[in-house]
Protein backbone atom coordinates (compact mmCIF):
# COMPACT_ATOMS: atom_id res chain seq x y z
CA UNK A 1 -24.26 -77.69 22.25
CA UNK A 2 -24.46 -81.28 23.55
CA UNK A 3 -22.33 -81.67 26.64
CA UNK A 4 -22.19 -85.42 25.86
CA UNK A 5 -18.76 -84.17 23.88
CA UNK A 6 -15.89 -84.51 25.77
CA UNK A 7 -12.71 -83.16 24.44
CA UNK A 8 -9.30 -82.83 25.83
CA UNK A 9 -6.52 -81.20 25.23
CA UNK A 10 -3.09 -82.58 25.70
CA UNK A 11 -0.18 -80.52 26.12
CA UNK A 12 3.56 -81.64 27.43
CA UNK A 13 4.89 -79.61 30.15
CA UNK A 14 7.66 -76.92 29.28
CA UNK A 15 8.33 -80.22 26.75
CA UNK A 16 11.88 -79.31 25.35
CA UNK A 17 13.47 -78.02 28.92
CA UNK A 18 11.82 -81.02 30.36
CA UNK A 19 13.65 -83.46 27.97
CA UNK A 20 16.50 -81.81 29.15
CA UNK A 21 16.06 -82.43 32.81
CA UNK A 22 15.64 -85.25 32.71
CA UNK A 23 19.49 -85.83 31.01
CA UNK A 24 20.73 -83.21 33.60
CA UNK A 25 18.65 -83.53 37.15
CA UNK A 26 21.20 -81.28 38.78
CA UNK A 27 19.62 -78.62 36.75
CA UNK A 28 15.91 -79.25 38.37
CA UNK A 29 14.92 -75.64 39.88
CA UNK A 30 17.27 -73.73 37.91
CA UNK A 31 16.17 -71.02 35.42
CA UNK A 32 17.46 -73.17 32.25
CA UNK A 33 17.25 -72.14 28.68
CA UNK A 34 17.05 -74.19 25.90
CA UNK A 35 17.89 -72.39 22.24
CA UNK A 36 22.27 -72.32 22.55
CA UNK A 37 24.38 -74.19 19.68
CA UNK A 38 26.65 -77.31 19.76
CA UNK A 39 29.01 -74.69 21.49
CA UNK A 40 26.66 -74.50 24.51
CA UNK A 41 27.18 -78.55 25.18
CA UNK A 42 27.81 -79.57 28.90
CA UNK A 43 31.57 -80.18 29.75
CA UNK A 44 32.10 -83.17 31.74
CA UNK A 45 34.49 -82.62 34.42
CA UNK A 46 37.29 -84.61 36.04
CA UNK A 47 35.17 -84.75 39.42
CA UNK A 48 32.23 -86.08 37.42
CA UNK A 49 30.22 -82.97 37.50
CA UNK A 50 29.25 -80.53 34.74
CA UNK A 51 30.00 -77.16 33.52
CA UNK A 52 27.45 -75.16 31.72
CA UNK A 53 27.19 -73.09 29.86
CA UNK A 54 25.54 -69.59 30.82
CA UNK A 55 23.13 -66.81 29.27
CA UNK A 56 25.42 -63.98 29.92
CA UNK A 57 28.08 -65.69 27.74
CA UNK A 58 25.87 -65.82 24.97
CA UNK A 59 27.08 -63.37 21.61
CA UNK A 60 25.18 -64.18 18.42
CA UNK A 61 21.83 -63.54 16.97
CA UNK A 62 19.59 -66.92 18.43
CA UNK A 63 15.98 -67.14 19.50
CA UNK A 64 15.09 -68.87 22.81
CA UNK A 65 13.54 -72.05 21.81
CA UNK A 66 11.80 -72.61 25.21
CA UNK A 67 12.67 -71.90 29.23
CA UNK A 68 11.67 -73.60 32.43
CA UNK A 69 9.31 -72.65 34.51
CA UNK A 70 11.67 -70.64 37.09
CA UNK A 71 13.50 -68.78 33.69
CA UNK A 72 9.98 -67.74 32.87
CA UNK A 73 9.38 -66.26 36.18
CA UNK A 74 12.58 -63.78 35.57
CA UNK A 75 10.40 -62.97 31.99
CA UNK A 76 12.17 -64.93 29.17
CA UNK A 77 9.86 -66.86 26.69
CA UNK A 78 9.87 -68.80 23.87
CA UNK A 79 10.66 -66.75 20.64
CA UNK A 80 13.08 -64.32 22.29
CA UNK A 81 15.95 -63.04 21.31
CA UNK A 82 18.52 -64.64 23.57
CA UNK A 83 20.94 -61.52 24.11
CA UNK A 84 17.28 -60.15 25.42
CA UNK A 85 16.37 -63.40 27.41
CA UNK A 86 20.37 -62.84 28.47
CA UNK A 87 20.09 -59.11 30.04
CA UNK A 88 17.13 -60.67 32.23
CA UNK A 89 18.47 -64.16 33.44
CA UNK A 90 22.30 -63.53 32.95
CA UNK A 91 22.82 -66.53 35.12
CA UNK A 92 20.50 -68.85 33.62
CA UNK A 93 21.94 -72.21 32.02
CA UNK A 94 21.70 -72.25 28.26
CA UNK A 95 21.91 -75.84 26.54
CA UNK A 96 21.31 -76.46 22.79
CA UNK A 97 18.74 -77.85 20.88
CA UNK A 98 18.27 -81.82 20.15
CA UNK A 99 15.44 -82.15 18.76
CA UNK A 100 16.28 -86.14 17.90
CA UNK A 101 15.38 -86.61 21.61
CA UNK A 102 12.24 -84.18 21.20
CA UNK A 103 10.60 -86.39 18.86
CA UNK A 104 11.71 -89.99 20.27
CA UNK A 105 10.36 -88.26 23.56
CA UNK A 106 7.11 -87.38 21.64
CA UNK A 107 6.40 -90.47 19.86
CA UNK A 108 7.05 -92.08 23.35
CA UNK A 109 3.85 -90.13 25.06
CA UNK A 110 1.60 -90.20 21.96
CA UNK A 111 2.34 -93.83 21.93
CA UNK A 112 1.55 -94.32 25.61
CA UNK A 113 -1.96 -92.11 25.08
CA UNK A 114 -2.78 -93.69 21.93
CA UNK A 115 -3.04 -97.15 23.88
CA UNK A 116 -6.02 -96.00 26.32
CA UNK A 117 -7.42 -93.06 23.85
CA UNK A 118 -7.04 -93.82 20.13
CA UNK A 119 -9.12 -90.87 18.83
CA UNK A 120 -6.26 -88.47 18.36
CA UNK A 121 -5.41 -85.05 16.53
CA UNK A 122 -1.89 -85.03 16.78
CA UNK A 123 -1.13 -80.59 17.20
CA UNK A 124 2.50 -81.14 17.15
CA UNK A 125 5.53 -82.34 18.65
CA UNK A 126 4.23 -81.37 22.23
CA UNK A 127 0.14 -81.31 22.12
CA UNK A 128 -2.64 -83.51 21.09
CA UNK A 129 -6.31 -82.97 21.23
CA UNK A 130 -8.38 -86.41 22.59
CA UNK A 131 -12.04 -87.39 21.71
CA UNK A 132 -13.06 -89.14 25.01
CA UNK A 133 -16.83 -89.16 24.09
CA UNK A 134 -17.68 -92.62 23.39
CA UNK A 135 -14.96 -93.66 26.40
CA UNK A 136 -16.78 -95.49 29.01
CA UNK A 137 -14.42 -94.64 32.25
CA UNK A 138 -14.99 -91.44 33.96
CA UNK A 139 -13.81 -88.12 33.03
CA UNK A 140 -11.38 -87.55 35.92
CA UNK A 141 -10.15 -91.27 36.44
CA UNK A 142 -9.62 -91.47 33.06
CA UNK A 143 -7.55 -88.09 32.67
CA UNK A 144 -5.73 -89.46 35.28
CA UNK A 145 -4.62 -92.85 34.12
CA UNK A 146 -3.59 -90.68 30.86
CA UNK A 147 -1.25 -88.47 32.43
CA UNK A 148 0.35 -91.52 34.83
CA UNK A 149 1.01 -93.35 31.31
CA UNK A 150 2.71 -90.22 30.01
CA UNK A 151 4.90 -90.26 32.73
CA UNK A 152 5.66 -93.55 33.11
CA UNK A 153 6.25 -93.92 29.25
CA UNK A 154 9.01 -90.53 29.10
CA UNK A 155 9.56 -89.94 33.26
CA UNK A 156 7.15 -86.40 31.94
CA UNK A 157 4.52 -84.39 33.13
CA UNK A 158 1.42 -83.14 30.96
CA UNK A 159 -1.29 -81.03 31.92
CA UNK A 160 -4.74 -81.91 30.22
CA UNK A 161 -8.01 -79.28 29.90
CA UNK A 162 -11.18 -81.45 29.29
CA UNK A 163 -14.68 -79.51 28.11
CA UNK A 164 -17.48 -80.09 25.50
CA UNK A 165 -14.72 -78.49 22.74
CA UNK A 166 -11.73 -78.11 21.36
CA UNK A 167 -11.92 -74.05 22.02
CA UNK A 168 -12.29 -74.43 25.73
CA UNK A 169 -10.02 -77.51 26.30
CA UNK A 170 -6.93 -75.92 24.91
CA UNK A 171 -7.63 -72.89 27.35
CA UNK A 172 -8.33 -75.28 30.07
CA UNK A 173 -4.79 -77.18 29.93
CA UNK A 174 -3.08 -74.05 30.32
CA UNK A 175 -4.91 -73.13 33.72
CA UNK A 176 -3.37 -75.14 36.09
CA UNK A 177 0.26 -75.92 34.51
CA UNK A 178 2.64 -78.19 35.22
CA UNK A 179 1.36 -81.13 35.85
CA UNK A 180 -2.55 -79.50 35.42
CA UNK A 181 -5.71 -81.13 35.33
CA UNK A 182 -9.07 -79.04 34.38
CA UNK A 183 -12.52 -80.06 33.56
CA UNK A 184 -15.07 -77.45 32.48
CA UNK A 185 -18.28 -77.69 31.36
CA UNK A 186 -20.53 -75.00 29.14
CA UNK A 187 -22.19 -74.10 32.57
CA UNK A 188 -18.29 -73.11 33.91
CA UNK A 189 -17.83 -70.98 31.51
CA UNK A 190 -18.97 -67.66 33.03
CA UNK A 191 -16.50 -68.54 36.26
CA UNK A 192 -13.86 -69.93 34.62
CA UNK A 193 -13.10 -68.59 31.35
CA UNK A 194 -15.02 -65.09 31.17
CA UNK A 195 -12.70 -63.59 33.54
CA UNK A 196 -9.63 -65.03 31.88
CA UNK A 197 -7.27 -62.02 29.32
CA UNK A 198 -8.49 -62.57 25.54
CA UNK A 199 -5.34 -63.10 24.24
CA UNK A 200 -5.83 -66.61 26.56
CA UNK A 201 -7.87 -67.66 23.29
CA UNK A 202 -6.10 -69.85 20.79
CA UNK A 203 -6.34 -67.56 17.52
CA UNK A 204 -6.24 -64.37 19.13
CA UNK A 205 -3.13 -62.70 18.30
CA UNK A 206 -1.23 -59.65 19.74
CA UNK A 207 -2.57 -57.25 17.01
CA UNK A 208 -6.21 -58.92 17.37
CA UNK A 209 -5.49 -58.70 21.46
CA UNK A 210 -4.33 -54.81 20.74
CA UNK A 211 -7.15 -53.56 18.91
CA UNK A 212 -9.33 -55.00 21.48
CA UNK A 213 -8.10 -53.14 24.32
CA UNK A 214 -8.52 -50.22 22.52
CA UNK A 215 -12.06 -50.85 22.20
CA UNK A 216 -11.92 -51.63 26.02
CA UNK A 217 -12.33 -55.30 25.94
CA UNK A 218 -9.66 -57.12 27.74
CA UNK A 219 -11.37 -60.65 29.15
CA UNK A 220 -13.14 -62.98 27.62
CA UNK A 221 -15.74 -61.62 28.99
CA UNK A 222 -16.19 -58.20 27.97
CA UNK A 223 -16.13 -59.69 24.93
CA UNK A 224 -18.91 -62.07 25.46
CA UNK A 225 -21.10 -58.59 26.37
CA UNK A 226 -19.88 -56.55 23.43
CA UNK A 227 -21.92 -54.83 20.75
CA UNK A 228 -21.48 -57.21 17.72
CA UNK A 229 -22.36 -54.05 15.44
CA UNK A 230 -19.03 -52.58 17.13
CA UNK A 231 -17.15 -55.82 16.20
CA UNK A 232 -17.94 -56.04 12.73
CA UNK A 233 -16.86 -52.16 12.60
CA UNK A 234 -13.45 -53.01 13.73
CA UNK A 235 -13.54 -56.52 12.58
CA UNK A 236 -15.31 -57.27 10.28
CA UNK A 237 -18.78 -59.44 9.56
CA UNK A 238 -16.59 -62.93 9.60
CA UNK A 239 -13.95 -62.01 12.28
CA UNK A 240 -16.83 -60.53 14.40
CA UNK A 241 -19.32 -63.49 14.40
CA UNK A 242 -16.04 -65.71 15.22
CA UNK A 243 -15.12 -63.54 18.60
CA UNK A 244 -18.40 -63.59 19.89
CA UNK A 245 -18.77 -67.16 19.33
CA UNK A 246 -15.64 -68.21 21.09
CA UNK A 247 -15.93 -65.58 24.17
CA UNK A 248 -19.60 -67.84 24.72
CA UNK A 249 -17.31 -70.84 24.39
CA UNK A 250 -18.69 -72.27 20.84
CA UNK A 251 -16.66 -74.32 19.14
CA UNK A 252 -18.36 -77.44 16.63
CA UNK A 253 -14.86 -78.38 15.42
CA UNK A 254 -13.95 -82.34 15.72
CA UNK A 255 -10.73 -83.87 16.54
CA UNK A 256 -9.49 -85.34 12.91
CA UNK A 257 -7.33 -88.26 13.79
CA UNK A 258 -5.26 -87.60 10.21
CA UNK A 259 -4.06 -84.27 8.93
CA UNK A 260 -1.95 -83.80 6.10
CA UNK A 261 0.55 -80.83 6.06
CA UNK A 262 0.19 -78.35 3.58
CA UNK A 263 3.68 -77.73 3.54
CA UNK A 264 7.22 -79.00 5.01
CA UNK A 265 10.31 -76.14 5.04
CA UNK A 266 13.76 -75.28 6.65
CA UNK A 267 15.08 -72.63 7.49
CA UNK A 268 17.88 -70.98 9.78
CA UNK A 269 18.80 -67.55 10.99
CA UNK A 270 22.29 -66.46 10.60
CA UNK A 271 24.71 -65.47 13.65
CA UNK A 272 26.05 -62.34 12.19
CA UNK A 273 24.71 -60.96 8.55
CA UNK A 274 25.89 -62.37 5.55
CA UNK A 275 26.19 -60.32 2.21
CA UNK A 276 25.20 -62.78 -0.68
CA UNK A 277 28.10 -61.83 -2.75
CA UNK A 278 31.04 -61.18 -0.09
CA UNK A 279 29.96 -64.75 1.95
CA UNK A 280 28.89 -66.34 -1.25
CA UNK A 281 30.70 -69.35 -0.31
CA UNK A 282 29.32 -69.69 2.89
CA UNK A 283 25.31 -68.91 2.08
CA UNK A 284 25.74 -71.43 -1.14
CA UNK A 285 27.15 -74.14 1.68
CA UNK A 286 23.92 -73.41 3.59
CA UNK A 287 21.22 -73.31 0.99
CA UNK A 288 22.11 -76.41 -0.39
CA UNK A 289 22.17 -78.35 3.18
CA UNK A 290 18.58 -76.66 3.54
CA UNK A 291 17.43 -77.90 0.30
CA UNK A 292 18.78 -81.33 0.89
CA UNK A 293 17.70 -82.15 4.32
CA UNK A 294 14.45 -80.90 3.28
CA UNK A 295 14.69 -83.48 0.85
CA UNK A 296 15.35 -86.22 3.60
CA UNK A 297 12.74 -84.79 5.60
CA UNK A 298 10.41 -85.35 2.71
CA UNK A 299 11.45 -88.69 1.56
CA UNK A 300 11.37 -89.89 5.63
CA UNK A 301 7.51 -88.48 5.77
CA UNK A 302 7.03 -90.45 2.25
CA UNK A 303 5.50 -86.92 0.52
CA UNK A 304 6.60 -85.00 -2.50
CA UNK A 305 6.16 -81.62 -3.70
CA UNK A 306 5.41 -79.78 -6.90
CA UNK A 307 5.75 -76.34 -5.36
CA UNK A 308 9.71 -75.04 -4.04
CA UNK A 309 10.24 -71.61 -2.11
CA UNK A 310 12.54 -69.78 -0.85
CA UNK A 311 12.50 -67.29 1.68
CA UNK A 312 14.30 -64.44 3.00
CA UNK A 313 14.91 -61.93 5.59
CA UNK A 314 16.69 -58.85 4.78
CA UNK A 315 18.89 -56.98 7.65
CA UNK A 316 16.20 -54.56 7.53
CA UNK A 317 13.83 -57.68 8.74
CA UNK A 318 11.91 -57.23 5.27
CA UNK A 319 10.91 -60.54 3.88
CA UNK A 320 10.75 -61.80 0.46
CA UNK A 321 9.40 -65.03 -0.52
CA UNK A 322 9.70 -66.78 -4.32
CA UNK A 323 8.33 -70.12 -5.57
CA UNK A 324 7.91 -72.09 -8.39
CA UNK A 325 6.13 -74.89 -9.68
CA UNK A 326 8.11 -78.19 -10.98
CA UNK A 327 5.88 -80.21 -13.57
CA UNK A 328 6.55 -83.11 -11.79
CA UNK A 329 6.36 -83.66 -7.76
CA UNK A 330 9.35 -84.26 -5.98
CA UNK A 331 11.25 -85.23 -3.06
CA UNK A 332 15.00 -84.85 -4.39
CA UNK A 333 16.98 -82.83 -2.44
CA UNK A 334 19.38 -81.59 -5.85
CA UNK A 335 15.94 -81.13 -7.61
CA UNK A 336 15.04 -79.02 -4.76
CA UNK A 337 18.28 -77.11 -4.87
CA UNK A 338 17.84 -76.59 -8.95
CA UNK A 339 14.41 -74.90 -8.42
CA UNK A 340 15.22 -72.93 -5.19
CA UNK A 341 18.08 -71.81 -7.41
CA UNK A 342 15.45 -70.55 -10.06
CA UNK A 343 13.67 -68.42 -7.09
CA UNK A 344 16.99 -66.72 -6.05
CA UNK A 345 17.59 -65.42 -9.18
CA UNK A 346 14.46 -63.79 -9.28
CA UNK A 347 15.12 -61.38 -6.22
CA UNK A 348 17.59 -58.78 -4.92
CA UNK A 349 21.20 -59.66 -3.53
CA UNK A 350 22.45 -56.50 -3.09
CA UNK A 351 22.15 -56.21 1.00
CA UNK A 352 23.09 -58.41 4.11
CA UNK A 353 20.92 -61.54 4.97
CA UNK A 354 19.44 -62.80 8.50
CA UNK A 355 17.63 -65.59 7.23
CA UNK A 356 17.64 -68.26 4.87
CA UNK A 357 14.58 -70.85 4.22
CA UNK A 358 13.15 -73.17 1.54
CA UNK A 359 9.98 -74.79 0.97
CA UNK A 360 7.71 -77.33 -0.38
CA UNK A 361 4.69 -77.62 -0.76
CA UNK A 362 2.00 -79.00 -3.32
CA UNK A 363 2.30 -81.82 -1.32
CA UNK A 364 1.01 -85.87 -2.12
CA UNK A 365 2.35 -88.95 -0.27
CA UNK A 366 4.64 -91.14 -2.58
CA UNK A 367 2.27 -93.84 -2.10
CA UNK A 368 -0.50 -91.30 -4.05
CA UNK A 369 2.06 -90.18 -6.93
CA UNK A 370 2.84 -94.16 -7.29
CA UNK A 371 7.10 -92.96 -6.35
CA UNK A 372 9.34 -94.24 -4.49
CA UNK A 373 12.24 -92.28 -2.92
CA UNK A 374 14.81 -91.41 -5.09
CA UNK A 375 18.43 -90.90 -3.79
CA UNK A 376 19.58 -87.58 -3.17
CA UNK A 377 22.05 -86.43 -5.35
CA UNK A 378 24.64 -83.47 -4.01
CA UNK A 379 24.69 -80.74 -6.44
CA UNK A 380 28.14 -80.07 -8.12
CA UNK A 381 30.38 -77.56 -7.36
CA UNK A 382 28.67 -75.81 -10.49
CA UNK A 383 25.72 -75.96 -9.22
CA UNK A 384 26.48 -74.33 -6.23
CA UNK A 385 27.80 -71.14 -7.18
CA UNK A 386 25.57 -70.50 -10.38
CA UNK A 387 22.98 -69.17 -8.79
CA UNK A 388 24.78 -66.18 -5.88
């Protein structure tokens, strides 16, 4: 593989409990976590200080959203259960979300990269992957002047991983975080990544990282020296030929400055169960804000859909998922209501909800379908109830 490639990987520091930092400095070395409700806003004091909100306070059903660096050091994560993330870090701060300032504070850094390294994949609200091959400044300078624009664009740190891929630049930014800067190259490899856990590899997952270990492979590697026969016996051919590829540090995959999703959904998980028929009146309430803020979120992206889903979690935490298909594509949020309505008729309401979600998908740009965006209409009250 040529090493002329030079690929790096982007990703924003602790990005959401950063945002909030910087709105609340007093908070800077304080195990913070960011996932409460409106509820969990600051009070402003007489004095001018702040009261905040804390974990142990916390009563409902919420997922941490993300943590700083010193609440991760007590053991709570992103994707926790916050009366979990609570019994560890009782006294850690909980804000709520804002994710208005997320993305002004993302479009802010992408913006600021995008003006020294236009070849960009944006990953998400808080990562990017960079083609730098064809830049003519060198590899370290350049990273440099990258991560100064990011922070003097949104006052935030990044950390960056730079190798010949995609594979080994995402594992690279995550080496030296915050405020990271790694360069590998193929020859590296063996130092730098081999000894590094497997589940350090973007793609594999806990029940991917489990079954290794119970072959005996736990770094990268011991999988680089494993019997590919073995793999394929556990793995299969496909999955096999994949892991030993990556633990060498393979990876032909370009940076594609456009990517279209293949879907766009809401969703939200309920504070305490609700029974579709005893809170009828509050789950209709909430399935048709879903359905039409999915329909702004649509119309503000400029796509339509021909697809709608729903999806639910039972108490039990079994999911059920329904769609249909419109003959037309869409990005109404009543039409989207109408034909989630169709999918809730088609499953079981006889037991207590956690979660709520709907989805499109199918998706075309408006400028493609030759539509423009139509105003949302709010569903009548008839509407509302027909369906629960």
């Amino acid at each position: 593989m040529a090493e002329t490639r030079r690929i790096a990987h982007l990703d924003m520091d602790a990005f959401y409990a950063s945002v909030e930092l910087l709105r609340y400095p007093e908070l800077r070395g304080q195990p913070v976590v960011i996932g409460g409700g409106s509820r969990h806003q600051p009070v402003e004091l007489a004095d001018g200080t702040r009261r905040f909100s804390r974990l142990r306070d916390y009563v409902g059903r919420g997922v941490v959203t993300t943590s700083t660096y010193e609440a991760r050091a007590l053991g709570v994560f992103s994707a926790m259960g916050t009366m979990k993330a609570a019994a560890l870090a009782p006294d850690a701060v909980l804000l709520p979300t804002d994710f208005d300032s997320y993305r002004r504070l993302s479009r802010l850094f992408k913006a600021a990269v995008a003006e020294i390294a236009p070849h960009m994949e944006d990953r998400g609200i808080d990562e990017i992957y960079l083609d730098l091959s064809e830049h003519p400044e060198e590899t370290r300078a350049l990273a440099l002047r990258i991560k100064q624009a990011v922070k003097d664009h949104t006052g935030l740190s990044c950390s960056i991983g730079i190798a010949p891929n995609k594979l080994l630049a995402k594992i690279c930014s995550d080496l030296e975080k915050p405020n990271g800067l790694t360069i590998v190259s193929h020859d590296d490899v063996p130092a730098r990544i081999w000894p590094l856990p497997v589940r350090k590899v973007n793609g594999i997952g806990p029940k991917a990282d489990a079954k290794l270990a119970a072959l005996g492979i736990d770094t990268v590697g011991q999988l680089a020296a494993a019997d590919e026969a073995l793999l394929q016996e556990h793995f299969g051919l496909n999955t096999a030929s994949w892991l030993k590829r990556i633990a060498l540090g393979q990876d032909e995959r370009a940076v594609v400055t456009s990517h279209e999703p293949k879907s766009i959904s809401r969703e939200t998980t309920f504070e305490r169960d609700l029974h579709a028929r005893h809170d009828k009146e509050a789950l209709s309430d909430i399935f048709t804000r879903l359905c039409l803020r999915l329909g702004e979120d649509l119309a503000r992206k400029r796509y339509v859909g021909r697809t709608v889903g729903i999806k639910l979690r039972y108490a039990d935490f079994r999911i059920v998922t329904r769609d249909v298909t419109l003959p037309a594509p869409t990005a109404d949020g009543a039409a989207i209501r109408r034909a989630a309505g169709e999918c809730l008729r088609r499953v079981p309401l006889d037991q207590r909800l956690r979660l709520l979600g709907v989805r499109v998908s199918a998706l075309s740009s408006m400028d493609e379908a030759g539509l423009e965006e139509s105003a949302t209409r709010v569903p009548s009250q008839g509407d509302l109830f027909a369906d629960l």
